[in-house]
Protein backbone atom coordinates (compact mmCIF):
# COMPACT_ATOMS: atom_id res chain seq x y z
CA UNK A 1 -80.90 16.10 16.89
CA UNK A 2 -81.27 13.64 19.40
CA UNK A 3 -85.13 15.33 19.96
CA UNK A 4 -86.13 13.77 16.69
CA UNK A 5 -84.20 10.96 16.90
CA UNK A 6 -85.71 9.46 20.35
CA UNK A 7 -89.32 9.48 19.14
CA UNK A 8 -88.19 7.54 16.08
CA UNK A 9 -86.42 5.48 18.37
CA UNK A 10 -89.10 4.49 20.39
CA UNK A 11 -91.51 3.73 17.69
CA UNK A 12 -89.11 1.56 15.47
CA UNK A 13 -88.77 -0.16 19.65
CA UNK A 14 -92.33 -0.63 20.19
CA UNK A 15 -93.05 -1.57 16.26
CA UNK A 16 -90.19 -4.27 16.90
CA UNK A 17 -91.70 -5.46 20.34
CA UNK A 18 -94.96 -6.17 18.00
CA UNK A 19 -93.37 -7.90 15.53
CA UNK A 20 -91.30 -9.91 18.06
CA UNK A 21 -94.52 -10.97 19.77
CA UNK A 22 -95.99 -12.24 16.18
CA UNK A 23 -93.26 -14.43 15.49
CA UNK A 24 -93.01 -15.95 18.93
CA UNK A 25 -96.95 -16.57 18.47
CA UNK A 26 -95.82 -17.74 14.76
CA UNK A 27 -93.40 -20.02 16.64
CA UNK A 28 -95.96 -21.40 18.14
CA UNK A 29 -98.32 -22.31 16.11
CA UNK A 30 -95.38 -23.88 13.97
CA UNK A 31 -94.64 -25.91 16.70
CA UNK A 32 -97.69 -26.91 17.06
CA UNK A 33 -98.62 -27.88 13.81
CA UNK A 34 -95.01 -29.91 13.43
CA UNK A 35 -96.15 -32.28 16.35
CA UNK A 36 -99.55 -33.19 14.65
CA UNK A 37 -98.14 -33.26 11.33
CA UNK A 38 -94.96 -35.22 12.72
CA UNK A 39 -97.35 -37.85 14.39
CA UNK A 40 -99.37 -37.77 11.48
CA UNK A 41 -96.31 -39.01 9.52
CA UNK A 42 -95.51 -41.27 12.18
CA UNK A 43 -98.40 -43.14 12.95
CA UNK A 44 -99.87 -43.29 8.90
CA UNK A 45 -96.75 -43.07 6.59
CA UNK A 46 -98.33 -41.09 4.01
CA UNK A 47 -95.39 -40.35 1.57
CA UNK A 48 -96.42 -37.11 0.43
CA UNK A 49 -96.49 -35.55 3.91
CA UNK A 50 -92.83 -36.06 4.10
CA UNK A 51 -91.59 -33.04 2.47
CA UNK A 52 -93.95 -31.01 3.70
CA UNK A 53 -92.86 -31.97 7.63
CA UNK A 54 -89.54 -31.11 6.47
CA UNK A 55 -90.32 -27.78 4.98
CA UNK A 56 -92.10 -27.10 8.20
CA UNK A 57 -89.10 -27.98 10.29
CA UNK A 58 -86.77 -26.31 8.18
CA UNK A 59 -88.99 -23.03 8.68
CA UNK A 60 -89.37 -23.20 12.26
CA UNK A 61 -85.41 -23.09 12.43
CA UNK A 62 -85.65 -20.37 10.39
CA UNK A 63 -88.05 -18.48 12.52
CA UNK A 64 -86.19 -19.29 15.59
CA UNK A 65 -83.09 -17.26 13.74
CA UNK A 66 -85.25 -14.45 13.04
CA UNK A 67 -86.48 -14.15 16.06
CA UNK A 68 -83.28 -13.77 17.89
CA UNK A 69 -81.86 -11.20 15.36
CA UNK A 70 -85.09 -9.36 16.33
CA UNK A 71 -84.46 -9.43 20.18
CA UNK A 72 -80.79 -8.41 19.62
CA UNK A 73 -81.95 -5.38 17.19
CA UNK A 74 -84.40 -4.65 20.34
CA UNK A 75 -81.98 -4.75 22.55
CA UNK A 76 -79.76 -2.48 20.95
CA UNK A 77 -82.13 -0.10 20.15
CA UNK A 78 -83.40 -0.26 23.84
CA UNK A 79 -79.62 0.65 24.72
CA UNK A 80 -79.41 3.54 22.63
CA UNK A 81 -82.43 4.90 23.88
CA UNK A 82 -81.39 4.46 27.35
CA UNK A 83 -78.39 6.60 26.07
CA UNK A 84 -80.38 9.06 24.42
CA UNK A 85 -82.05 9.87 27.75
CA UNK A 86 -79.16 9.47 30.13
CA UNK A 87 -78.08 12.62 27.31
CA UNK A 88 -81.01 14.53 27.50
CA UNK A 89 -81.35 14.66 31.38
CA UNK A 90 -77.50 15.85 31.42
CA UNK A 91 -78.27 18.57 29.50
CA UNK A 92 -81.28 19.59 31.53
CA UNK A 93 -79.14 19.70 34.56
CA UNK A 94 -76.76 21.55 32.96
CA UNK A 95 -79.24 24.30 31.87
């Protein structure tokens, strides 16, 4: 069981790493689009910019939550693999 379990592990691991990496280069680029857009607003007042700022901001916090649900799923799934194999290397010095 835990022969077909590992590889699956350590795909949905490395697939997570990925995705981890695209939202911290998401992050980012959020950030860096909030600081021009917020000195945009700033230093020209356009009205209709507001919301949009906002929207941004409110993402970004979003992201930030995302991403560390996705480093304590990693995590996790980095421990059970580390159990997995701790497992499998008892049983081959048992045999």
């Amino acid at each position: 069981m835990e022969d077909l379990i590992a590889p699956l592990i350590n795909r949905t691991t490395e697939q997570m790493a990925a995705v981890h990496e695209s939202q911290r280069a998401l992050e980012s680029e959020l950030d860096r689009l909030l600081a021009q857009l917020s000195h945009y607003v700033n230093t020209t007042e356009p009205l209709a910019l507001r919301s949009t700022v906002v929207k941004l901001a409110d993402t970004q916090k979003r992201l930030v939550g995302v991403n560390k649900v996705l480093k304590t799923v990693q995590e996790r799934l980095n421990r059970i693999l580390v159990d997995i194999a701790g497992k499998q290397l008892q049983r081959a010095i048992r045999e």
